[in-house]
PDB file of N, CA and C in Angstrom:
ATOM      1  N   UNK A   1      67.964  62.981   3.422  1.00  0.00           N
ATOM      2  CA  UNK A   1      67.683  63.925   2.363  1.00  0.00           C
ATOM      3  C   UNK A   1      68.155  65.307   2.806  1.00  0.00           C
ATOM      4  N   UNK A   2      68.698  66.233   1.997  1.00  0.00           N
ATOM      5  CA  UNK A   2      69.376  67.276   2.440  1.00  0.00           C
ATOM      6  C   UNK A   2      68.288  68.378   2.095  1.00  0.00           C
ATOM      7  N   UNK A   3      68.128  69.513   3.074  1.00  0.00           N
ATOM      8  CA  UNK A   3      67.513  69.860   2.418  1.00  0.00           C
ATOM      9  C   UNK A   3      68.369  71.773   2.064  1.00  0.00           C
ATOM     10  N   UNK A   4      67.281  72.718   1.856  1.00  0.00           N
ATOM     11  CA  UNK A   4      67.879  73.527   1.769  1.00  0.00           C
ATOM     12  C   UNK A   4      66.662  75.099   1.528  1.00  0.00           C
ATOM     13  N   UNK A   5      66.980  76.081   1.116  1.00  0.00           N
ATOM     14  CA  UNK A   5      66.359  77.115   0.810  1.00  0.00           C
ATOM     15  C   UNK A   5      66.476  76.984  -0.608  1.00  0.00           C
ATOM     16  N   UNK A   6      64.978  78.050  -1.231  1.00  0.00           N
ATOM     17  CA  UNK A   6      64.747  78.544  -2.529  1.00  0.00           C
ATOM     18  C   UNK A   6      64.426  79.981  -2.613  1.00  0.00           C
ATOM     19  N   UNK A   7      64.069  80.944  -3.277  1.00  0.00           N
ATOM     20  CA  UNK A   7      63.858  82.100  -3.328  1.00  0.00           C
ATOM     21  C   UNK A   7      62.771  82.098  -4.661  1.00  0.00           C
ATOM     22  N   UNK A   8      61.574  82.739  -4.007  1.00  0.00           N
ATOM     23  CA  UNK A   8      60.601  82.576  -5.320  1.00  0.00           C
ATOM     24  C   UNK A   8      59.705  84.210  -5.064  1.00  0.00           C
ATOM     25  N   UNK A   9      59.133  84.601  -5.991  1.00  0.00           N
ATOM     26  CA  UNK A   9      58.196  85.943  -5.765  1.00  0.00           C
ATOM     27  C   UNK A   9      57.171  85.356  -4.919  1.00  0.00           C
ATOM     28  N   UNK A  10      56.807  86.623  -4.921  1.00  0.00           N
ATOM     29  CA  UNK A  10      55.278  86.591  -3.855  1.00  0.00           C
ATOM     30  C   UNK A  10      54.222  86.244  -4.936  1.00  0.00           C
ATOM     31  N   UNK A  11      54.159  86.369  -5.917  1.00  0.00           N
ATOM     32  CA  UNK A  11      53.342  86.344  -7.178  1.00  0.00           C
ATOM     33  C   UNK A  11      53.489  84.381  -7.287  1.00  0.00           C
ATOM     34  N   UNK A  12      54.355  84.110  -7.667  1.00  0.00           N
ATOM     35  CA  UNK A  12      54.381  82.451  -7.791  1.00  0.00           C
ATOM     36  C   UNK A  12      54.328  81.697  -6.526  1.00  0.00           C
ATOM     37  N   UNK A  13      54.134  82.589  -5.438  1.00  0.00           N
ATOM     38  CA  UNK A  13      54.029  81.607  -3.804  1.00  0.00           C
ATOM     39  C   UNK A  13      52.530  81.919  -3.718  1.00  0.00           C
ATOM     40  N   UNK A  14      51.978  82.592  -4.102  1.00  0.00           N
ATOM     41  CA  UNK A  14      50.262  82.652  -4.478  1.00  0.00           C
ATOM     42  C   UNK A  14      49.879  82.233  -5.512  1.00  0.00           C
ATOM     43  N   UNK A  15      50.292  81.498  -6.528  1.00  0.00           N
ATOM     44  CA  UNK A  15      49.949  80.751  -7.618  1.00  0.00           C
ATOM     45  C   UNK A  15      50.065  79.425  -7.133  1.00  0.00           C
ATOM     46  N   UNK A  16      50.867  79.294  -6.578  1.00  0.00           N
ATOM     47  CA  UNK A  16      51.203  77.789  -5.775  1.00  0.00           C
ATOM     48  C   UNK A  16      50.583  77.542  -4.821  1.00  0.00           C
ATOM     49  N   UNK A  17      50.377  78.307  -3.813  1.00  0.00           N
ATOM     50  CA  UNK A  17      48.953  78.174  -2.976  1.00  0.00           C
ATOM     51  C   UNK A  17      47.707  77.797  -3.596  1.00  0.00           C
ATOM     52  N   UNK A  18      47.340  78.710  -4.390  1.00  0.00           N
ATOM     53  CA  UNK A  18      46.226  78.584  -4.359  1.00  0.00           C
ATOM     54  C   UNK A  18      45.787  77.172  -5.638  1.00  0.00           C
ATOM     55  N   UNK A  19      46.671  77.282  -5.953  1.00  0.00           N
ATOM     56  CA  UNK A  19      46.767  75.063  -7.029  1.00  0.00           C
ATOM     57  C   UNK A  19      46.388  74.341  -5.913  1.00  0.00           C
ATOM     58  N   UNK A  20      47.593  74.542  -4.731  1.00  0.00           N
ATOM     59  CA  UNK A  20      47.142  73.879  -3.771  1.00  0.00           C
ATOM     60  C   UNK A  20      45.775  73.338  -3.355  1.00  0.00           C
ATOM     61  N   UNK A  21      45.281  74.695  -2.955  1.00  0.00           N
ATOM     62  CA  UNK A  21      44.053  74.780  -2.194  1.00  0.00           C
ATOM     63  C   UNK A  21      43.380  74.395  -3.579  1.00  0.00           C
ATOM     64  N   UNK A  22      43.285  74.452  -4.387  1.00  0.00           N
ATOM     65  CA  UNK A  22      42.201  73.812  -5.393  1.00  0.00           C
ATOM     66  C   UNK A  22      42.809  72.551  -5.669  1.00  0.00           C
ATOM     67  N   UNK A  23      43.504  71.669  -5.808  1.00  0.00           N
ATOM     68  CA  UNK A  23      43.920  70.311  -5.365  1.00  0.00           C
ATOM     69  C   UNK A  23      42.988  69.697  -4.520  1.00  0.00           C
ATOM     70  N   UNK A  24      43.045  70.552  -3.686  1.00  0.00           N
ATOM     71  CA  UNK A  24      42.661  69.810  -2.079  1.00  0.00           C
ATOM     72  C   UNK A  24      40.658  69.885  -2.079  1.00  0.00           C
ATOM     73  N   UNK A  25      40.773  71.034  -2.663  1.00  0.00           N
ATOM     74  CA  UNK A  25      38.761  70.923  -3.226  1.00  0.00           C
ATOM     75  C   UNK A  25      38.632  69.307  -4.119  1.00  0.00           C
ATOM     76  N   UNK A  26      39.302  69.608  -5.232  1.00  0.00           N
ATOM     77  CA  UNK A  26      39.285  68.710  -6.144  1.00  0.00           C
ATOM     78  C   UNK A  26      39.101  67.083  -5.543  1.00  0.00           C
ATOM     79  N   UNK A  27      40.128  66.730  -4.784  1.00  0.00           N
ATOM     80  CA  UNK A  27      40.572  65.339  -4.095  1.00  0.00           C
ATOM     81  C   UNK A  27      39.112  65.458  -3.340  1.00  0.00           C
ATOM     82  N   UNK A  28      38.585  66.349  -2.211  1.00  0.00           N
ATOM     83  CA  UNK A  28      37.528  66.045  -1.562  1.00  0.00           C
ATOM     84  C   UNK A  28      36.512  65.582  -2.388  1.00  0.00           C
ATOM     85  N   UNK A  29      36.158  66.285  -3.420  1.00  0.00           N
ATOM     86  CA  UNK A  29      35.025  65.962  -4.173  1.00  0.00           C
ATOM     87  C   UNK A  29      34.670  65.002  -4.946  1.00  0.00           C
ATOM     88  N   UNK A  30      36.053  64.799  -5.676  1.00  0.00           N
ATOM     89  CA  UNK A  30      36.245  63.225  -6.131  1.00  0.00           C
ATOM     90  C   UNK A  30      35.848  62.032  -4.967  1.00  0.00           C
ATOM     91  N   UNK A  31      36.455  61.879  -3.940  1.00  0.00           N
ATOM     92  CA  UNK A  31      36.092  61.401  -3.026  1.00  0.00           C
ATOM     93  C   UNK A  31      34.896  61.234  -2.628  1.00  0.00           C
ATOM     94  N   UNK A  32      34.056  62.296  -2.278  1.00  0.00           N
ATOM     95  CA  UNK A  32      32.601  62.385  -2.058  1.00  0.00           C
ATOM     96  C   UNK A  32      31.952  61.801  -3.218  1.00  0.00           C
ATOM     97  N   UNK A  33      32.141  61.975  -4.693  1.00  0.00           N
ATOM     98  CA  UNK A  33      31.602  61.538  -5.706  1.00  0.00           C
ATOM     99  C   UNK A  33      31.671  59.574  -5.195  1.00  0.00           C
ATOM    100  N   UNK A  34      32.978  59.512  -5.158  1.00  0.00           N
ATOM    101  CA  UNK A  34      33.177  57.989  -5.393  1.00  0.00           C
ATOM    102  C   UNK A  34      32.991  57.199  -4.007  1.00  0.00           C
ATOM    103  N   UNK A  35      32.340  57.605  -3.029  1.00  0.00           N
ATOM    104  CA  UNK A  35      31.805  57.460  -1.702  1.00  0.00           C
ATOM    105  C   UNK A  35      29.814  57.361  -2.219  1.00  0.00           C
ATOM    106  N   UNK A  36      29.469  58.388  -3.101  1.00  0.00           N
ATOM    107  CA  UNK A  36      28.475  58.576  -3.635  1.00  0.00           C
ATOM    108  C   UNK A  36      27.893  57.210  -4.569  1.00  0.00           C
ATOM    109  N   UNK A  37      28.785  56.672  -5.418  1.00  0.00           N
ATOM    110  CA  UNK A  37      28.387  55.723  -6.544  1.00  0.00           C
ATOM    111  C   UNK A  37      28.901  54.498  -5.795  1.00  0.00           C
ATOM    112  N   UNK A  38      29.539  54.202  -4.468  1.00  0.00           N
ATOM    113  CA  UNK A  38      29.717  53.239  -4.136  1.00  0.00           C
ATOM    114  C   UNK A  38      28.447  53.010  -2.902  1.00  0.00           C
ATOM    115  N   UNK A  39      27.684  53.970  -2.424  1.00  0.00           N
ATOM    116  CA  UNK A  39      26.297  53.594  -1.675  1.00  0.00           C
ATOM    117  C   UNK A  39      25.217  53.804  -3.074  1.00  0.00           C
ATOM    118  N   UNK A  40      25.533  53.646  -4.179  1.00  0.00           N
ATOM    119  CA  UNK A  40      24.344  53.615  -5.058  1.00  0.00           C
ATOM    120  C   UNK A  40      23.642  54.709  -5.100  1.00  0.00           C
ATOM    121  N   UNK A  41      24.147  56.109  -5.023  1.00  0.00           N
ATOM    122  CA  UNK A  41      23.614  56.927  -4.843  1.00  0.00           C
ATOM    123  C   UNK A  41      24.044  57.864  -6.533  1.00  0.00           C
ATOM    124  N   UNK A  42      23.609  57.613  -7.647  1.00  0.00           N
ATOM    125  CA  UNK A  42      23.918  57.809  -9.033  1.00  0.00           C
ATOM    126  C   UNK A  42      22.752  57.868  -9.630  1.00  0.00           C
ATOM    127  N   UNK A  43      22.614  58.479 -10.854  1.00  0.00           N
ATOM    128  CA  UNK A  43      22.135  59.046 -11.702  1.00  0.00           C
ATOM    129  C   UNK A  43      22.815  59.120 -13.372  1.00  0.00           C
ATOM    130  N   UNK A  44      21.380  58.898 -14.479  1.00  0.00           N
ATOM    131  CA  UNK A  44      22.081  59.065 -15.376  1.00  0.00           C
ATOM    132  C   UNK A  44      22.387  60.460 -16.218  1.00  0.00           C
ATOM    133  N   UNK A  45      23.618  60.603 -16.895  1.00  0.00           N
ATOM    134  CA  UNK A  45      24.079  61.403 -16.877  1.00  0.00           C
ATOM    135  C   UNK A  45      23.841  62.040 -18.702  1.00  0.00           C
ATOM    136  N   UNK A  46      22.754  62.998 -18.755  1.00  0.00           N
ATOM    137  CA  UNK A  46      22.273  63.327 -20.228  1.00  0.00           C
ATOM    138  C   UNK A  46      22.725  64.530 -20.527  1.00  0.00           C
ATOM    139  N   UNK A  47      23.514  64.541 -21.927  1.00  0.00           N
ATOM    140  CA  UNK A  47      24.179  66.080 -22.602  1.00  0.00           C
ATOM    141  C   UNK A  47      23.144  66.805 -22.691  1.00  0.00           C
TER     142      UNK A  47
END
């Protein structure tokens, strides 16, 4: 795979970070959730 350079602002390399870093919250928590309902550890869920 070849690779190469891009050129982007400082404004969209901190928009992209920080997706990132909220990605990476997101995936943990999902995780923890579905680590959660697989030891039976759930509740029902009322509007």
């Amino acid at each position: 795979m070849k690779t190469g350079t891009i050129v982007i602002t400082k404004e969209e390399y901190e928009r992209l970070k920080e997706a990132a870093e909220v990605d990476e919250i997101l995936v943990r928590k999902i995780k923890r959730s579905l680590e959660d309902i697989k030891e039976g550890r759930i509740r029902e869920w009322n509007d």
